[in-house]
N, C-alpha and C. Protein backbone atom coordinates (compact mmCIF):
# COMPACT_ATOMS: atom_id res chain seq x y z
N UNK A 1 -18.36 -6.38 -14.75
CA UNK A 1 -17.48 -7.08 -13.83
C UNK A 1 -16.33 -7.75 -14.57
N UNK A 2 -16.67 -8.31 -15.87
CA UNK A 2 -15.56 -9.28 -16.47
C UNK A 2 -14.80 -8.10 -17.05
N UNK A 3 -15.34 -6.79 -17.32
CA UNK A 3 -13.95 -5.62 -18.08
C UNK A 3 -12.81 -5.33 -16.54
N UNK A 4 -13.58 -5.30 -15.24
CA UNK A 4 -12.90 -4.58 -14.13
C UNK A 4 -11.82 -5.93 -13.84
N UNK A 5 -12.27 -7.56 -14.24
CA UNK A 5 -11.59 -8.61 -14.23
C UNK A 5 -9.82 -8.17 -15.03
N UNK A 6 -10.18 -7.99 -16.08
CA UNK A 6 -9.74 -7.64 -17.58
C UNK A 6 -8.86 -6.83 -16.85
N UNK A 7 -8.98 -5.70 -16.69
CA UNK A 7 -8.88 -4.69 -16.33
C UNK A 7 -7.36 -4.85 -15.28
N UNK A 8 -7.77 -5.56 -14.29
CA UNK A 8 -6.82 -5.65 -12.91
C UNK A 8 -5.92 -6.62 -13.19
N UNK A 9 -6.28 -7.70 -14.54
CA UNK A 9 -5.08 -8.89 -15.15
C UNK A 9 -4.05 -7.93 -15.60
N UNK A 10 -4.50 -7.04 -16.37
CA UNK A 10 -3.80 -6.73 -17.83
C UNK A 10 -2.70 -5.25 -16.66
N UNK A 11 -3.32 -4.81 -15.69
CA UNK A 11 -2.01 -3.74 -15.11
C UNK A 11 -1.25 -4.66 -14.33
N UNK A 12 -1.55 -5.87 -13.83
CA UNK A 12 -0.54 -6.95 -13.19
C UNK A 12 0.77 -6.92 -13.94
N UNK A 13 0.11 -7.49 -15.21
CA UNK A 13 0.53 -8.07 -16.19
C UNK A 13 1.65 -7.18 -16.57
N UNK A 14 1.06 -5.79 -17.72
CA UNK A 14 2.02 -4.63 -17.83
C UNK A 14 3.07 -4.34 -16.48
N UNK A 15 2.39 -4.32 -15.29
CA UNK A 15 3.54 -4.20 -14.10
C UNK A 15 4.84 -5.12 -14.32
N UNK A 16 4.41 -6.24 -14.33
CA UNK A 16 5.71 -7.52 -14.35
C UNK A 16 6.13 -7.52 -15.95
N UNK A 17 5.59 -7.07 -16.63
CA UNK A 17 6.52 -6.79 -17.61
C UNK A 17 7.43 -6.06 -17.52
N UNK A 18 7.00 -4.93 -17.41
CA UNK A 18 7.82 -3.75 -17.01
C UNK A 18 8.69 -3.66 -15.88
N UNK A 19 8.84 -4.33 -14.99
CA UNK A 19 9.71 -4.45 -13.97
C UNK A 19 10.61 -5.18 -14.73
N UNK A 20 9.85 -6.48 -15.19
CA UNK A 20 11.01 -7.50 -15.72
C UNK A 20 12.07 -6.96 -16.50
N UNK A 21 11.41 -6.14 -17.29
CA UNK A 21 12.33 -5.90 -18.84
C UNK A 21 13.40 -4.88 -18.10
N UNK A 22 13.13 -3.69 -17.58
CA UNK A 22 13.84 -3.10 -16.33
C UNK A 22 15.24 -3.54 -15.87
N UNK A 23 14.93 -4.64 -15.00
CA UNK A 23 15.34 -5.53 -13.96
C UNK A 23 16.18 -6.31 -14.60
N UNK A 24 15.76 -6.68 -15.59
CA UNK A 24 16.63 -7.26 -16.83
C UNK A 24 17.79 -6.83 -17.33
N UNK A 25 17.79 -5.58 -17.67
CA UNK A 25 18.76 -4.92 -18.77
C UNK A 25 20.21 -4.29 -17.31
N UNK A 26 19.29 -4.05 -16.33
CA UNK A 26 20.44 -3.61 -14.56
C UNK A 26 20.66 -4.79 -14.20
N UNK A 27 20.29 -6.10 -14.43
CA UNK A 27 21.34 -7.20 -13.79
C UNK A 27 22.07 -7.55 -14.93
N UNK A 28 21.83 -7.22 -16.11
CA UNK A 28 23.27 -7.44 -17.19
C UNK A 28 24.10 -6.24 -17.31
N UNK A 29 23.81 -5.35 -16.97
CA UNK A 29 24.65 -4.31 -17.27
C UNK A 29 25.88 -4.39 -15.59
N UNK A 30 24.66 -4.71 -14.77
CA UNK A 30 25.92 -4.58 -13.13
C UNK A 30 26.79 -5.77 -13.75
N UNK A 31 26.14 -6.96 -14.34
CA UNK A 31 27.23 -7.85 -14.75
C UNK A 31 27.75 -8.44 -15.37
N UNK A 32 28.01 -7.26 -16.41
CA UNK A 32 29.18 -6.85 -17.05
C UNK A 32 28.37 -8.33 -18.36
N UNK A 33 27.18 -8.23 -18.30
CA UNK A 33 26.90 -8.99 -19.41
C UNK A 33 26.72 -8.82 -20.83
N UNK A 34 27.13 -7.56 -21.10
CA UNK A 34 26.37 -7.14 -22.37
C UNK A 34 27.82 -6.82 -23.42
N UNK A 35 27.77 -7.66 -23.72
CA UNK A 35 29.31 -7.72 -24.75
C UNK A 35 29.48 -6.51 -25.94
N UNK A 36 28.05 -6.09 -26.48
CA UNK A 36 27.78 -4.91 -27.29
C UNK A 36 28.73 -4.00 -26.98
N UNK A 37 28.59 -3.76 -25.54
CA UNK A 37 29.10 -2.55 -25.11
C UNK A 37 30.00 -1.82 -25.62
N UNK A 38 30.48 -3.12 -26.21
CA UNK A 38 31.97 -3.01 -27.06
C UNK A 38 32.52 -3.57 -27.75
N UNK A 39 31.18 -3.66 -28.44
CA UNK A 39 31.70 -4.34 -29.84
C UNK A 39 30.67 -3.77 -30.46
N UNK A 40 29.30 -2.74 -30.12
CA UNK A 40 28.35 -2.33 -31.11
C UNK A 40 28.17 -1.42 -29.79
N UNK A 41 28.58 -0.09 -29.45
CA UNK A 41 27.85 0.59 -28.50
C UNK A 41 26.78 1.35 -29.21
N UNK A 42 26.82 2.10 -30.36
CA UNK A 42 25.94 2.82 -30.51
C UNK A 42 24.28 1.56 -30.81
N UNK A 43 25.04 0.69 -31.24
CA UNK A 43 23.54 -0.16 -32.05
C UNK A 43 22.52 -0.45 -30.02
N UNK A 44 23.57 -0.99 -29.68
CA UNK A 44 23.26 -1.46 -28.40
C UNK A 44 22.77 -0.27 -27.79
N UNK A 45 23.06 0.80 -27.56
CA UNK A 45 22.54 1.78 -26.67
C UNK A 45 21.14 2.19 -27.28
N UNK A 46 21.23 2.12 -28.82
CA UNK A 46 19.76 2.73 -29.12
C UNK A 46 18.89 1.22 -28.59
N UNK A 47 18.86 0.32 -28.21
CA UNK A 47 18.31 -1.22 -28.46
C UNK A 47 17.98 -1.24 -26.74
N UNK A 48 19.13 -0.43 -25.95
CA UNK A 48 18.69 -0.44 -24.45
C UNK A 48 17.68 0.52 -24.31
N UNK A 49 18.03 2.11 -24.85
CA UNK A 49 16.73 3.02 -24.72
C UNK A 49 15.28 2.36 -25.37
N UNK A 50 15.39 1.69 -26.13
CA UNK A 50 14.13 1.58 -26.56
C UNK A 50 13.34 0.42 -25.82
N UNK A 51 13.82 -0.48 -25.36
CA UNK A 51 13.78 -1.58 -24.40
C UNK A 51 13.16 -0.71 -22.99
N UNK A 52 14.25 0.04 -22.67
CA UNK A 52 13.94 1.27 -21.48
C UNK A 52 12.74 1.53 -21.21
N UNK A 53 12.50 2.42 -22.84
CA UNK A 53 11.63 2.86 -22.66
C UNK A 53 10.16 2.20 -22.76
N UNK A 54 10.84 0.95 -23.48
CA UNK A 54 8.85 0.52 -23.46
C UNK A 54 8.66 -0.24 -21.95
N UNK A 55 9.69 -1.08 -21.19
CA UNK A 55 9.62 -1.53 -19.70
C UNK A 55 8.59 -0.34 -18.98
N UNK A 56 9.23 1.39 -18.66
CA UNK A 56 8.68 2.30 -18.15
C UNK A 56 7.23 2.49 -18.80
N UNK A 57 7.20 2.82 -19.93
CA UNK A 57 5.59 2.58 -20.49
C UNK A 57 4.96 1.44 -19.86
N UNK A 58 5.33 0.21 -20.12
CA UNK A 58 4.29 -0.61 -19.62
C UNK A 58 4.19 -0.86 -18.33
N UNK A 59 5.01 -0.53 -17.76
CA UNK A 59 5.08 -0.20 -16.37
C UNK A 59 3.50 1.09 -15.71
N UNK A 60 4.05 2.12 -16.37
CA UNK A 60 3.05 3.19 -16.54
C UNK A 60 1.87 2.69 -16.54
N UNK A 61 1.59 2.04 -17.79
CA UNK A 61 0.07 1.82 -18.02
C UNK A 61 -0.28 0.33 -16.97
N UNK A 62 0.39 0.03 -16.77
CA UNK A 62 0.10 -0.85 -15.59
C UNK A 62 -0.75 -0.46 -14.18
N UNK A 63 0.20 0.73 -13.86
CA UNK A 63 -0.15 1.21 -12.01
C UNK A 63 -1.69 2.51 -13.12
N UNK A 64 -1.55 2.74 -14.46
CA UNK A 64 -2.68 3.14 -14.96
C UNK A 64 -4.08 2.49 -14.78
N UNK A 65 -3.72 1.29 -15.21
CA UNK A 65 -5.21 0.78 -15.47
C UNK A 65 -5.70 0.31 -13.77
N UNK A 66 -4.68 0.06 -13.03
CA UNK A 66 -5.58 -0.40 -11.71
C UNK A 66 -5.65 0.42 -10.89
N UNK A 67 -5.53 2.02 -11.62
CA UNK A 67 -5.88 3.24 -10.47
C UNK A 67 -7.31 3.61 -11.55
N UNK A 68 -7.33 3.06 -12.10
CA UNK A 68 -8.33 3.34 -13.14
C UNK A 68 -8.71 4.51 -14.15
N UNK A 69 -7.66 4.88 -14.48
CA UNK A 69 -7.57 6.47 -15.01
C UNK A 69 -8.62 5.66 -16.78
N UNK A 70 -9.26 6.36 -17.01
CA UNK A 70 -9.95 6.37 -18.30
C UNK A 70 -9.41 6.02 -19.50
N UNK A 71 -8.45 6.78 -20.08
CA UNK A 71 -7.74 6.47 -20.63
C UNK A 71 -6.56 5.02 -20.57
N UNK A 72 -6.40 4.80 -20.02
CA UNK A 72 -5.25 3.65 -19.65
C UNK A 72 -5.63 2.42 -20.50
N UNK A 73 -6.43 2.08 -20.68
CA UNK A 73 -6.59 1.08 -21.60
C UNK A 73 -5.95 1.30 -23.24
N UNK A 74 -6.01 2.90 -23.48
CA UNK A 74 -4.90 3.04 -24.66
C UNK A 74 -3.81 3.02 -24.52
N UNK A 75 -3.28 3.22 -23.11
CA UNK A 75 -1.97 3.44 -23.03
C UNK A 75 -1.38 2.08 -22.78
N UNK A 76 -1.75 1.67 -22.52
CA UNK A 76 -1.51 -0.52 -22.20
C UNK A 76 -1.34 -0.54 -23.93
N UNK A 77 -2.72 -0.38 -24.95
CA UNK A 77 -2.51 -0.93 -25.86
C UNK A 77 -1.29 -0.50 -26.55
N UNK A 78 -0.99 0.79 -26.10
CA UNK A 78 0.55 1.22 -27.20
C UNK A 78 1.98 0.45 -26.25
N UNK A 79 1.57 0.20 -25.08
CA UNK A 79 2.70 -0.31 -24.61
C UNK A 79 2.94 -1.81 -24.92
N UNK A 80 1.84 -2.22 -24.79
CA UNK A 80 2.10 -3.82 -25.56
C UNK A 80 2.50 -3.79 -26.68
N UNK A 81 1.84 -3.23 -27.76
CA UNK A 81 2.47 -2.86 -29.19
C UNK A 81 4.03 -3.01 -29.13
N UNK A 82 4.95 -2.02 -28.22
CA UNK A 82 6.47 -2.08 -27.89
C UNK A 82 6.30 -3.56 -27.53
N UNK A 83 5.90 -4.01 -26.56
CA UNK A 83 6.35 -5.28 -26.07
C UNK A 83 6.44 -6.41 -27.08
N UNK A 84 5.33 -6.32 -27.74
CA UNK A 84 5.51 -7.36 -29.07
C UNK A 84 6.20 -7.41 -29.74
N UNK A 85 6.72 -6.12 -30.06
CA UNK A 85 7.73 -5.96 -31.26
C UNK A 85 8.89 -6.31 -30.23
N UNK A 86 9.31 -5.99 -29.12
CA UNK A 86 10.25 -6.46 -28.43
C UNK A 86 10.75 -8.30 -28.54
N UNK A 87 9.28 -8.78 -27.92
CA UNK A 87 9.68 -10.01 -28.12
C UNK A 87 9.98 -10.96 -29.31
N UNK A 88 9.25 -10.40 -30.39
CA UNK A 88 9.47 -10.90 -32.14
C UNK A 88 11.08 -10.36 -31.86
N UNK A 89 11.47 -9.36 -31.75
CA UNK A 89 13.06 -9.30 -32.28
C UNK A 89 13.97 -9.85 -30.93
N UNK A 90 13.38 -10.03 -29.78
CA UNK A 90 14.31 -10.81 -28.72
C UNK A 90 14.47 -11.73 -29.20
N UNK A 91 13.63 -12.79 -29.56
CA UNK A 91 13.02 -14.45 -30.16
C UNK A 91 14.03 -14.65 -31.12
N UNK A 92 14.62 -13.77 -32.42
CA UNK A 92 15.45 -13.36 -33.00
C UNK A 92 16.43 -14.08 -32.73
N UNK A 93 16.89 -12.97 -32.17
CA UNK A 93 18.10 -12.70 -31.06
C UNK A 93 18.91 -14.14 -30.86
N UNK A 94 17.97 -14.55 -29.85
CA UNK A 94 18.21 -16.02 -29.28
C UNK A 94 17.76 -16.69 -30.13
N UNK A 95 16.74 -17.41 -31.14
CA UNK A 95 16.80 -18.09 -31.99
C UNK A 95 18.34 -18.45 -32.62
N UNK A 96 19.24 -17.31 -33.05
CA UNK A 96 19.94 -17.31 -33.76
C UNK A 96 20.86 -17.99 -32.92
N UNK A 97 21.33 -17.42 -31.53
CA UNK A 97 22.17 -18.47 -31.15
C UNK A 97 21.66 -19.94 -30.23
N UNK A 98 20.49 -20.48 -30.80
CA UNK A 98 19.72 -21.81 -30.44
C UNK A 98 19.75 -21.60 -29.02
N UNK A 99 19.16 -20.71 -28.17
CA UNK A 99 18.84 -20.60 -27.24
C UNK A 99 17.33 -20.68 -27.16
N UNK A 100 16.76 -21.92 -27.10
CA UNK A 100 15.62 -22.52 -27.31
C UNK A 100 14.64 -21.66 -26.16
N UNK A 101 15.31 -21.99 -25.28
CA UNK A 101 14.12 -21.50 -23.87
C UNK A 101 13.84 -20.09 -23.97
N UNK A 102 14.93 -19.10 -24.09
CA UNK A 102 14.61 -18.24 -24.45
C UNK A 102 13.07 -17.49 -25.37
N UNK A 103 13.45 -18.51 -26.55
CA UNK A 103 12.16 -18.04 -27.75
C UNK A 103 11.09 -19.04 -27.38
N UNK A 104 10.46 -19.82 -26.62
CA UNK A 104 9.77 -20.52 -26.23
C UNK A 104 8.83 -19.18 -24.98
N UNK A 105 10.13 -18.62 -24.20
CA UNK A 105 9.47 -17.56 -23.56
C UNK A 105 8.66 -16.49 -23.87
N UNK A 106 9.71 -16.20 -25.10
CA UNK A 106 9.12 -14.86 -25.76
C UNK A 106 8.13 -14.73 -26.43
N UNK A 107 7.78 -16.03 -26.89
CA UNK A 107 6.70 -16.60 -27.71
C UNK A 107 5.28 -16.53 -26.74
N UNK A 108 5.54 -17.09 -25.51
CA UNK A 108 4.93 -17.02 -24.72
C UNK A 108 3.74 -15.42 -24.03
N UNK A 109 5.16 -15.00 -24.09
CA UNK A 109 5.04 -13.41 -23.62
C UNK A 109 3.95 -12.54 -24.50
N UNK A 110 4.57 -13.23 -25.96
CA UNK A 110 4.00 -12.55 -27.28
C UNK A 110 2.64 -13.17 -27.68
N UNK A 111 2.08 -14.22 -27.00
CA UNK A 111 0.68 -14.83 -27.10
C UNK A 111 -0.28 -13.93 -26.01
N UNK A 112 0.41 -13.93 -24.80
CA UNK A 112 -0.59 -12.90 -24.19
C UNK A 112 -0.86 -11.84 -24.34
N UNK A 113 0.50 -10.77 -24.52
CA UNK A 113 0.34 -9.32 -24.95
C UNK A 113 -0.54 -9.53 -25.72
N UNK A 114 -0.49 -10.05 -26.76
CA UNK A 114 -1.33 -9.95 -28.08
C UNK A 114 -2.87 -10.53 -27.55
N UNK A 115 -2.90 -11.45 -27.03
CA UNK A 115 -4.14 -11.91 -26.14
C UNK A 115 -4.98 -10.70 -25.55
N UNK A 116 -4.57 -10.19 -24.19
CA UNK A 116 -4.87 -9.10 -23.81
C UNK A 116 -5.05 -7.86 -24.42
N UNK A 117 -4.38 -7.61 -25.48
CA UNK A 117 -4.79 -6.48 -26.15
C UNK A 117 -6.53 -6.28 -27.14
N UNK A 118 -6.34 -7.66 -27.85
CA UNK A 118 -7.63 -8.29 -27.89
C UNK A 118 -9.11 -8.00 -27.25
N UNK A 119 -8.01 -8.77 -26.26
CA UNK A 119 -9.47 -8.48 -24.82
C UNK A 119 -9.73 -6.78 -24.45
N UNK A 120 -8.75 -6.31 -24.27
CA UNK A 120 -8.80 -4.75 -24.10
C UNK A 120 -9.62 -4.02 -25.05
N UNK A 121 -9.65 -4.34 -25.97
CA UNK A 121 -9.86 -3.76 -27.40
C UNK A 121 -11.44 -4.04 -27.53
N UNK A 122 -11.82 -4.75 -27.57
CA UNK A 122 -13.16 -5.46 -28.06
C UNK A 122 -14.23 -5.37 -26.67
């Protein structure tokens, strides 16, 4: 009962990540937030695909684990993997320009992924 617990946190969880990170990168891009664009397109475009792509992964392993496919518990763990490394270099990011709340978030983000994976794992 406490893995099926586990289980139905952690595709929530991957869901709203994955929407977020998503949802994220299309309300800066509709507005006109992303200064890269043009001043670093190539660095920035590889930094959006990879962002992209781990949102859709963890997205994936999200609607995975609470349809219960067997596998899905590996596929969460490689998608968090992206997410962590996401938030260590977001935290970065904003660290650098003392955007406190920011890395307070990411920090945040980066205690559970890593939390849950844990729990997944063991």
């Amino acid at each position: 009962m406490r893995k099926i617990v586990l289980l139905i946190i952690s595709g929530i969880y991957a869901i709203v990540i994955g929407i977020g990170i998503l949802g994220l990168w299309l309300l800066l891009y509709l507005t006109k937030q992303i200064p890269e664009l043009n001043s670093e397109p190539v660095a920035i475009g590889f930094h959006i695909t990879a962002e992209t792509t781990m949102g859709v992964l963890a997205l994936l392993s999200g609607i995975f684990l609470l349809i219960g496919l067997s596998w899905a518990p590996y596929f969460f763990v490689l998608s968090m993997g992206l997410v962590i490394y996401a938030v260590i270099n977001s935290a970065g990011y904003y660290g650098q320009r003392k955007q406190w709340t920011f890395v307070i978030m990411f920090g945040i983000i980066l205690i559970a992924s890593v939390s849950l994976v844990i729990l997944i794992i063991i």
